[in-house]
Protein backbone atom coordinates (compact mmCIF):
# COMPACT_ATOMS: atom_id res chain seq x y z
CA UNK A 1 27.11 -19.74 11.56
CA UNK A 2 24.44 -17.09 12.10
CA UNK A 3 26.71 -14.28 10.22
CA UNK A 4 27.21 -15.40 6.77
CA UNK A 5 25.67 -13.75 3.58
CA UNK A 6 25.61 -17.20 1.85
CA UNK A 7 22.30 -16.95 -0.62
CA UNK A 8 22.34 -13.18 -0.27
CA UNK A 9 22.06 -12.45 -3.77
CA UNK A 10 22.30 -8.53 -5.19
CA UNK A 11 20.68 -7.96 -8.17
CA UNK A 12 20.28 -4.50 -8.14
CA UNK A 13 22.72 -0.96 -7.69
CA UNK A 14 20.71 0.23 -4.92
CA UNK A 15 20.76 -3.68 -3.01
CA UNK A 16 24.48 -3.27 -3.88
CA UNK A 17 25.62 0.21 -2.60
CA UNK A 18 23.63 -0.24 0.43
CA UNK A 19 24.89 1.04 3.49
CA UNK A 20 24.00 -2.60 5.51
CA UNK A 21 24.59 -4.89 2.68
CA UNK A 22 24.13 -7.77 4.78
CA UNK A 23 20.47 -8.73 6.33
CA UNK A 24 21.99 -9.44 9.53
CA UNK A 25 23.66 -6.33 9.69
CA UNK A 26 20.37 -4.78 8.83
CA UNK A 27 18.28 -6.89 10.90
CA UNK A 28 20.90 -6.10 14.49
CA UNK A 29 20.46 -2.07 13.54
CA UNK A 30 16.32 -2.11 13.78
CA UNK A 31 16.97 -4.42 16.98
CA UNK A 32 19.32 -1.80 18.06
CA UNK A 33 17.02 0.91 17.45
CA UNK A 34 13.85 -0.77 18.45
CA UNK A 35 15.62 -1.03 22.36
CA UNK A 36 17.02 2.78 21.88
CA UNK A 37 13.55 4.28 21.02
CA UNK A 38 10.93 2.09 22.39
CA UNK A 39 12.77 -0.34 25.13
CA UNK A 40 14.68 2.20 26.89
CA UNK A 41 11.49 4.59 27.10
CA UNK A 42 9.02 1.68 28.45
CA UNK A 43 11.84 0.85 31.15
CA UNK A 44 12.16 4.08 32.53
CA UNK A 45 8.64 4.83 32.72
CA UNK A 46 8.50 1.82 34.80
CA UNK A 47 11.58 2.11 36.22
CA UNK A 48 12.74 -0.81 35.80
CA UNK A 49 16.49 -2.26 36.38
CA UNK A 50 18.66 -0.53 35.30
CA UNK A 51 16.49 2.53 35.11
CA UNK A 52 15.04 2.38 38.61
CA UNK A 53 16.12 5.94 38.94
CA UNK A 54 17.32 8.84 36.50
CA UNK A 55 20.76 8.13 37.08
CA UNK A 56 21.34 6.29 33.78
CA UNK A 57 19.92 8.30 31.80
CA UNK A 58 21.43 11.78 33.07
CA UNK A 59 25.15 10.52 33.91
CA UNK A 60 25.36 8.17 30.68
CA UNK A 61 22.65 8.33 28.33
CA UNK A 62 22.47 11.99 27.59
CA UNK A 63 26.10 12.87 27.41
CA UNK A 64 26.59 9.77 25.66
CA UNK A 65 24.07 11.04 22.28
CA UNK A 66 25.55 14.35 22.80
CA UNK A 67 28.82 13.88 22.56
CA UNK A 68 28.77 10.87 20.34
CA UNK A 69 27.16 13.33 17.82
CA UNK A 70 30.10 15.64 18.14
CA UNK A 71 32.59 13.07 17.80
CA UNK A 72 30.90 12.15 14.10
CA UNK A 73 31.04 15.93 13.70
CA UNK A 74 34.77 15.93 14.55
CA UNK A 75 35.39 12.83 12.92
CA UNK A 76 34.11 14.53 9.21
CA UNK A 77 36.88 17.11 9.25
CA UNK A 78 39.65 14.81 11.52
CA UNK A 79 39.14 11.14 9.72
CA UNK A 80 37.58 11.17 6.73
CA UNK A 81 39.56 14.91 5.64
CA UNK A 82 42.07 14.87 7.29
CA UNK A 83 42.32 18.28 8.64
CA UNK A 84 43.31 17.94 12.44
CA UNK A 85 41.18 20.28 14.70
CA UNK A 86 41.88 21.29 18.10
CA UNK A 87 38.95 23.81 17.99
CA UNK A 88 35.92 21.05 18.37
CA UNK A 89 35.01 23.01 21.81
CA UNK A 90 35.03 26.23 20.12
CA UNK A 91 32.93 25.58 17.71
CA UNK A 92 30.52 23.66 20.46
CA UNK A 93 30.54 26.74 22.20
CA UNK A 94 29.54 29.20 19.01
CA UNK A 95 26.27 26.59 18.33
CA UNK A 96 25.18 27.22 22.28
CA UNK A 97 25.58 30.45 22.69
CA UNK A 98 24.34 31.25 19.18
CA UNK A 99 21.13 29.32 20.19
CA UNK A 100 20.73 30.92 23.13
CA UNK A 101 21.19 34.58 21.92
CA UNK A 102 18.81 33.20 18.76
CA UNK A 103 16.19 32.11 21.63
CA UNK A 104 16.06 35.20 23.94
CA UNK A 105 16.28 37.54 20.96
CA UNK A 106 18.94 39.78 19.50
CA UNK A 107 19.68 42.86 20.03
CA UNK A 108 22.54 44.60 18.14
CA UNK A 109 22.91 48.58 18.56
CA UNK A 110 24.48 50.77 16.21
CA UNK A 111 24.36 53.92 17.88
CA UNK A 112 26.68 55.56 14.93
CA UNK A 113 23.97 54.84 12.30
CA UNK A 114 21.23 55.94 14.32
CA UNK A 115 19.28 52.31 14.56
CA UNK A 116 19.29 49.06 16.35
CA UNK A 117 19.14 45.57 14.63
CA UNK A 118 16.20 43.61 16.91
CA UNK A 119 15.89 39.87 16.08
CA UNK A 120 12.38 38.80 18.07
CA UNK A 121 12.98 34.85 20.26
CA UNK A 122 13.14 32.05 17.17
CA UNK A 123 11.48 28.69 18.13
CA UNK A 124 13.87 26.06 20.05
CA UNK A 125 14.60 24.27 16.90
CA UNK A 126 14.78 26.61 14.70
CA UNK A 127 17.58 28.06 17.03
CA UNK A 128 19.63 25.27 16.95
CA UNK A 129 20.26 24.62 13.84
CA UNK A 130 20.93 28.17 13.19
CA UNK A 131 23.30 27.69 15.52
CA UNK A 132 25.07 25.30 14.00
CA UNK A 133 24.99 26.85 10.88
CA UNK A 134 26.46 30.13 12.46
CA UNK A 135 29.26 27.48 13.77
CA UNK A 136 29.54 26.08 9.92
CA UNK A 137 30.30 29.82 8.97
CA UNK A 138 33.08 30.02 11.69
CA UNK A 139 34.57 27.01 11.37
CA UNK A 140 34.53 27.69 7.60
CA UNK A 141 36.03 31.04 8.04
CA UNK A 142 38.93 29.26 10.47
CA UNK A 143 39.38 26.76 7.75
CA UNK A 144 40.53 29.24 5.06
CA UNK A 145 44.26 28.97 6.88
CA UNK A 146 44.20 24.94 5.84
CA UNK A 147 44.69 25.95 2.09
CA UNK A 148 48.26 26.74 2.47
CA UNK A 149 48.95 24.88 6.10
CA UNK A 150 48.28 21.66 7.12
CA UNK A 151 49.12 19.12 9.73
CA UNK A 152 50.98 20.79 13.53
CA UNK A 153 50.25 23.98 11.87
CA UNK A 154 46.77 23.67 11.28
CA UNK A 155 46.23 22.23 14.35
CA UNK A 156 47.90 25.65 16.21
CA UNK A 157 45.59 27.76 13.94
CA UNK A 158 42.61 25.58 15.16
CA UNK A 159 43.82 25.80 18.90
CA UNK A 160 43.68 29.37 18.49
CA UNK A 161 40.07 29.20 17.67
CA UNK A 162 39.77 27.78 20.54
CA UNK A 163 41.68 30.53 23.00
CA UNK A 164 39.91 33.15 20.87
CA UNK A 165 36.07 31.92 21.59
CA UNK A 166 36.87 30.91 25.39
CA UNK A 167 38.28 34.70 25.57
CA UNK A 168 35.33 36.20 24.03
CA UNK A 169 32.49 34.57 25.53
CA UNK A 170 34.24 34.39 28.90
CA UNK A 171 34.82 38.64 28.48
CA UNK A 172 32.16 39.89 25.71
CA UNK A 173 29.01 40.14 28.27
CA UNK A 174 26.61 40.91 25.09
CA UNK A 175 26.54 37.07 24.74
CA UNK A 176 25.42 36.24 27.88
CA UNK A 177 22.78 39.36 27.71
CA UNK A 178 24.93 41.06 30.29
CA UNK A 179 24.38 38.29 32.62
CA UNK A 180 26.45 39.78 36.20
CA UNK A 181 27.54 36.12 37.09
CA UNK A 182 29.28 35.31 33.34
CA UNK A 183 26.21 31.95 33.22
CA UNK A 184 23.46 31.84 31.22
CA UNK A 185 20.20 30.09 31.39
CA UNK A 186 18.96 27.95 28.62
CA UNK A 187 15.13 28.71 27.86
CA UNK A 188 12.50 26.10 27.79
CA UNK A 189 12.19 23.76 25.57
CA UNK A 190 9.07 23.91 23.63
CA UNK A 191 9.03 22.23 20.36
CA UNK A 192 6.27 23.15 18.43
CA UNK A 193 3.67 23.93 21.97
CA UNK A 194 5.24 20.56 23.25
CA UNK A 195 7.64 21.66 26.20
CA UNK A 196 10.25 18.80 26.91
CA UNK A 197 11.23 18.73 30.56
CA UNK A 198 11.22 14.86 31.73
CA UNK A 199 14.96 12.92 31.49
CA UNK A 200 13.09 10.38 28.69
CA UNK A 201 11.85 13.63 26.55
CA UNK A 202 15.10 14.78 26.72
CA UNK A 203 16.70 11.57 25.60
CA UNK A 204 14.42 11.00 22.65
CA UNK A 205 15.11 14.18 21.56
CA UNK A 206 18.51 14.06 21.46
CA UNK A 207 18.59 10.63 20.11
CA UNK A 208 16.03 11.41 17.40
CA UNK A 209 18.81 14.28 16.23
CA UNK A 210 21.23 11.87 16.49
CA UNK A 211 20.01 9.58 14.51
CA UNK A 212 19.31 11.52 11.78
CA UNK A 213 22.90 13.42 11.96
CA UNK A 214 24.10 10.28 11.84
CA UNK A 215 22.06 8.95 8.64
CA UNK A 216 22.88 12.49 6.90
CA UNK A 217 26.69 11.95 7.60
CA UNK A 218 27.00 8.29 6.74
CA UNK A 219 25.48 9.22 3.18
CA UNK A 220 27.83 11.79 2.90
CA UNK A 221 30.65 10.05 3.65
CA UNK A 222 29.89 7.70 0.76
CA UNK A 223 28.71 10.38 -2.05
CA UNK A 224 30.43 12.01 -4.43
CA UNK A 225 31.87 14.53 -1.64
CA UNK A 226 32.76 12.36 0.94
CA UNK A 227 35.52 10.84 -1.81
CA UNK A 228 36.70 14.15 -2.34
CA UNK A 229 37.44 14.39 1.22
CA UNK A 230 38.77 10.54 2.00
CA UNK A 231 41.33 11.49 -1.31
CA UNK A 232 42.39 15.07 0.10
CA UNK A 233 42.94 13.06 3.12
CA UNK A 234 45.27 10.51 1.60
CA UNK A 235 47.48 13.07 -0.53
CA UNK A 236 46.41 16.29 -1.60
CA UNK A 237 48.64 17.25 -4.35
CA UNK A 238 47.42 13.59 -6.40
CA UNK A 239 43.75 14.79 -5.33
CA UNK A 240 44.49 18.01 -7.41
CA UNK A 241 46.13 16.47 -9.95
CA UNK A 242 42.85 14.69 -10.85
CA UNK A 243 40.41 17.08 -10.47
CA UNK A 244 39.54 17.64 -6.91
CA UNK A 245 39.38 20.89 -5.58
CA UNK A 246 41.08 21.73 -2.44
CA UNK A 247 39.15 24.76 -1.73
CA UNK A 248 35.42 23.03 -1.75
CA UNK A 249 36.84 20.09 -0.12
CA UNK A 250 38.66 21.51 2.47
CA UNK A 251 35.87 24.31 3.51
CA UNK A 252 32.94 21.87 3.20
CA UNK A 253 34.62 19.72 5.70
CA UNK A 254 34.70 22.47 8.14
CA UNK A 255 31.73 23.42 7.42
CA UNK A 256 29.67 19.91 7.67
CA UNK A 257 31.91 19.30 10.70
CA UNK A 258 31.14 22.12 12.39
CA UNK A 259 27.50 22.52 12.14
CA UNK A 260 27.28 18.94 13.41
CA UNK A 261 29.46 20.24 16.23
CA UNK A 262 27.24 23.23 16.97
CA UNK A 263 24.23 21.43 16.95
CA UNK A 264 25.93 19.42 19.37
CA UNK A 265 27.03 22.03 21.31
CA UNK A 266 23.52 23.66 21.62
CA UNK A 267 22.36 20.46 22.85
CA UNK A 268 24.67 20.47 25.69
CA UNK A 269 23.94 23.60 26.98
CA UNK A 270 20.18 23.52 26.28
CA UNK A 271 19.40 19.67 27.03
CA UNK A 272 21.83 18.40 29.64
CA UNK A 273 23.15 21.32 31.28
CA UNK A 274 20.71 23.77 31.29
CA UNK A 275 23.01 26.34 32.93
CA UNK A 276 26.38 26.55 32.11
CA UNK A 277 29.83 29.05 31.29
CA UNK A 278 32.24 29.37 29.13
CA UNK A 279 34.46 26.85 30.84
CA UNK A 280 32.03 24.19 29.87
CA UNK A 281 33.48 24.06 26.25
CA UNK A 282 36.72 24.62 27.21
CA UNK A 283 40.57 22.80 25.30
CA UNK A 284 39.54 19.61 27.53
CA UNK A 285 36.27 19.39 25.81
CA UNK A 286 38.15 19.84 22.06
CA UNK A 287 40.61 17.24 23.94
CA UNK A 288 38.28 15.12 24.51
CA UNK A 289 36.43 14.82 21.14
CA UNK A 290 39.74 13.92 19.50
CA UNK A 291 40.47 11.00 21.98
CA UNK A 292 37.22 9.63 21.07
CA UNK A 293 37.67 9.67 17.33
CA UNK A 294 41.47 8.63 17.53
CA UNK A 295 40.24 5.68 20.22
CA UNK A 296 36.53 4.89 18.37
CA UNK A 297 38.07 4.76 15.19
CA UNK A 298 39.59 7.64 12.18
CA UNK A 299 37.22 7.60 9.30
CA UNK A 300 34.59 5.33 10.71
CA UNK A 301 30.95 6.63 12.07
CA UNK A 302 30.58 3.86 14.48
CA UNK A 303 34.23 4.58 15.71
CA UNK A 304 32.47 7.88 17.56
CA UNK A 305 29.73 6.00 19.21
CA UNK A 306 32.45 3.69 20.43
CA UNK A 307 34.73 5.93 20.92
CA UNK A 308 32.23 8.10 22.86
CA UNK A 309 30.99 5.04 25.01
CA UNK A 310 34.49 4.41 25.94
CA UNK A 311 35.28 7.69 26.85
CA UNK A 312 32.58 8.00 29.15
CA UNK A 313 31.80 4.16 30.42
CA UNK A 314 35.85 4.14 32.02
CA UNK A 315 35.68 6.75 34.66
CA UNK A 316 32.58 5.17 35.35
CA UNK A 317 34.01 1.69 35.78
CA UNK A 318 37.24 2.87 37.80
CA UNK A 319 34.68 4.28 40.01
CA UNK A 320 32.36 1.30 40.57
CA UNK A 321 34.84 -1.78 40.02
CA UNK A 322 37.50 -0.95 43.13
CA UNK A 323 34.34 0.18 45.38
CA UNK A 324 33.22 -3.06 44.49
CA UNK A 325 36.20 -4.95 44.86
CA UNK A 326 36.70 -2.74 48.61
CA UNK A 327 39.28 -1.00 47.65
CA UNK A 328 38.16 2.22 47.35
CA UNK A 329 39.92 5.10 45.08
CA UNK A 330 40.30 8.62 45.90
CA UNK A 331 38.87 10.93 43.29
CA UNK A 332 42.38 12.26 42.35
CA UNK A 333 43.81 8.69 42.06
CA UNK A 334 40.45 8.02 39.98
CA UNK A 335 41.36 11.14 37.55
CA UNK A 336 45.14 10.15 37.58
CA UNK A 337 43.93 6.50 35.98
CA UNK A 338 41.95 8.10 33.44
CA UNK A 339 44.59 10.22 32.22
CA UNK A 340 46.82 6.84 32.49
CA UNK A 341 44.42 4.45 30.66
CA UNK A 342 43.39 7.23 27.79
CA UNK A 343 47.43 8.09 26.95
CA UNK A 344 48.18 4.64 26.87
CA UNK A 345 45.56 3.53 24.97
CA UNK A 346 45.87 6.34 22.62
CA UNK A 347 49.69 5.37 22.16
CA UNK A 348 49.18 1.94 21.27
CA UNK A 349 46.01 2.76 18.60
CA UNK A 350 48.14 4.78 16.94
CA UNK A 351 51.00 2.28 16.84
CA UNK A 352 48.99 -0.93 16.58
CA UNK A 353 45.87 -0.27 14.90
CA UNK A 354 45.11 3.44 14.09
CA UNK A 355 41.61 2.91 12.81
CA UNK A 356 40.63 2.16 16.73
CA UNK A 357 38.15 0.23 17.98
CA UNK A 358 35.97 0.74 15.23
CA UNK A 359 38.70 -1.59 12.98
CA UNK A 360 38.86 -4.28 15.31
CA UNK A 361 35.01 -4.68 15.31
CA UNK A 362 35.49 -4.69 11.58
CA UNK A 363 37.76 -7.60 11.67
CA UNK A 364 36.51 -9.65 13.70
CA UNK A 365 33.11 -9.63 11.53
CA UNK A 366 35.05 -10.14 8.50
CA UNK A 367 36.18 -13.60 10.25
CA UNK A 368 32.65 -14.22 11.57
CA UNK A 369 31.72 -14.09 7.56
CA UNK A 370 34.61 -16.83 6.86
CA UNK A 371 34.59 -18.90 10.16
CA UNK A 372 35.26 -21.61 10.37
CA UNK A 373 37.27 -21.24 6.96
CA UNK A 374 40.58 -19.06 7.92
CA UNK A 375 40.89 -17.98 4.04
C-alpha cells in the first residue's frame, strides 16, 4: 500500500517527462543517496559495522562505482544501440594510459622535422576526461566498420580493438615512459591543491563521477538522440527510412560509450589500482562488462549497477557462505563456480527474460502499483 501514485496528479510537461515520475520513487533515490554520500562516509570514519576496517570499501565499494560506470558506458553502445562490443577493455585501457601520459607530460619527437611536440603535466581532472575523450575518438574511429557490418561481425572488428591495444601498450614502451618493468605508476591525486589519498576520498570521488555520468546518460537516453539510437537498435533500415541517420547514430554511440568507458578506465588505474599493466584491461575485463549489462539488464541504467553488484557480490558470497557453512572451497573450485553460475545465468536471461535483472525489478513494481488488484 505504500507504492501507489493514487492522488499523484501531473499537471505539467516537465512533472510528466520526469525521470522519477512517482514521489516514492523520488523520495527512495535521495534516501539512497543520502546513505551513499553522507552515511557511508560517517560510518567509516567511525568505523563502524560493516566498515570496521577498509575492507569494504577497497574489495567492494570502489570496484563496484568503477565498474558500474563502465557497464552504463557499455550499456550506451550494447543496449540502447545495439552495436555489440567486445572492445570495452580496450577502450578502458586508452582512457588510463591516456591520463597517465596526459599527467606526467608528453613528449613526442620528430627527429625528421627537426622539433619535439612537449605537452607540460595537465591537472588530475583535467587528464581524465581527456582521456576519455581520446577513448571517444578511438572508439569512434573503430566504429566506422559498423556502417556496413553489424552483429558477429562487428563484434570480431571490436575484439580486434581489443588484441590491437593489449599489443601496443603491452610492446610500445613510449606509453609507459619507457618504464623497464612494462607498469606504470599513477601520480597523485590532487584535485585542485586537495590531494585524495584516504579509501573514503577515494570513494566520494568516484561516486561523485558516477553520479553525474549517470545523470548525463539517463538524460541522454531519453532525448532526442537516445531515440535515434533505441530505433537503430530495433531495425536499422525502418530507422533510415524515416529520417534517422545511421552515421551520427552509430558514431555517437561509440563515442558517448566510450568516453564513459575511458573515464572509467582512468579511474581504475588512477583510484583503485594505483599501479597496474596492460593485463589489467585485458578480453576478461571487455568479458566482463558485457556479462554485467546482459545479466543487469540491455537498455536499462540501473541494469549496470545491478548487473555490476552481481558480478562482483557472487565470488564474494561463494567465498564466505561454504567457509561459513565449514565446508571450505578451494580457490580453483571457487573460480570454476563462478564461471558455472555466470554461463548459466547468462543462458537463461537470454532465454527467459533478456532485459535481466533490471526487468524483473521493473515488474515486480509495476504489481506493487496494482496490488492487491491483479489487472
Amino acid at each position: 500500500m505504500l507504492y501507489r501514485e493514487a492522488g499523484q496528479f501531473k499537471t505539467t510537461y516537465a512533472e510528466d517527462m520526469a525521470i522519477f515520475p512517482i514521489s516514492q520513487d523520488r523520495i527512495a533515490l535521495a534516501v539512497l543517496l543520502g546513505i551513499a554520500f553522507i552515511g557511508v562516509p560517517l560510518l567509516a570514519t567511525f568505523h563502524i559495522w560493516p566498515f570496521g576496517s577498509d575492507y569494504l570499501l577497497w574489495a567492494i565499494l570502489l570496484p563496484f562505482l568503477i565498474l558500474a560506470l563502465a557497464a552504463i558506458g557499455t550499456n550506451i553502445l550494447v543496449g540502447y544501440c545495439g552495436q555489440i562490443s567486445l572492445g570495452s577493455g580496450a577502450f578502458m585501457a586508452i582512457g588510463a594510459y591516456s591520463a597517465y601520459k596526459l599527467a606526467t607530460g608528453v613528449h613526442i619527437p620528430l627527429a625528421w622535422l627537426g622539433f619535439a611536440v612537449s605537452i607540460p603535466p595537465l591537472p588530475v581532472l583535467a587528464s581524465i576526461l581527456l582521456g576519455g575523450l581520446i577513448a571517444a575518438g578511438v572508439g569512434i574511429l573503430f566504429g566506422i566498420p559498423s556502417l556496413r557490418i553489424k552483429g558477429l561481425y562487428l563484434a570480431v572488428a571490436t575484439l580486434a580493438a581489443q588484441f590491437f591495444f593489449d599489443w601496443a601498450f603491452l610492446r610500445i614502451p613510449w606509453f609507459t615512459n619507457y618504464a623497464p618493468s612494462g607498469s606504470v605508476n599513477a601520480p597523485a591525486l590532487d584535485f585542485f591543491g586537495l590531494i585524495v589519498q584516504s579509501p573514503i576520498e577515494r570513494y566520494l570521488l568516484c561516486l561523485l563521477l558516477l553520479t553525474l555520468m549517470a545523470l548525463l546518460a539517463k538524460n541522454l537516453v531519453r532525448s532526442n538522440l537516445g531515440r535515434q539510437w533505441m530505433a537503430i537498435r530495433d531495425m536499422d533500415i525502418a530507422a533510415e527510412l524515416i529520417g534517422i541517420r545511421p552515421l551520427y547514430a552509430k558514431l555517437t554511440a561509440f563515442a558517448v560509450s566510450s568516453f564513459i568507458v575511458g573515464v572509467a578506465g582512468a579511474l581504475w588505474a588512477f583510484v583503485y589500482l594505483g599501479s597496474w599493466e596492460p593485463l589489467a584491461f585485458s578480453i576478461d575485463r571487455s568479458l566482463q562488462l558485457l556479462f554485467m549489462v546482459i545479466i543487469g539488464g540491455l537498455g536499462s541504467i540501473m541494469g549496470s549497477f545491478v548487473g555490476a553488484a552481481f558480478i562482483l557480490i557472487v565470488p564474494i558470497m561463494l567465498n564466505l557462505i561454504p567457509t561459513e557453512l565449514g565446508v571450505p572451497l578451494s580457490t580453483e573450485t571457487i573460480t570454476h563456480f563462478e564461471f558455472i553460475i555466470f554461463g548459466s545465468l547468462i543462458c537463461y536471461l537470454l532465454i527467459k527474460e533478456p532485459h535481466g535483472f533490471a526487468r524483473l525489478i521493473s515488474i515486480g513494481k509495476e504489481k506493487l502499483r496494482l496490488w492487491p488488484f491483479p489487472y
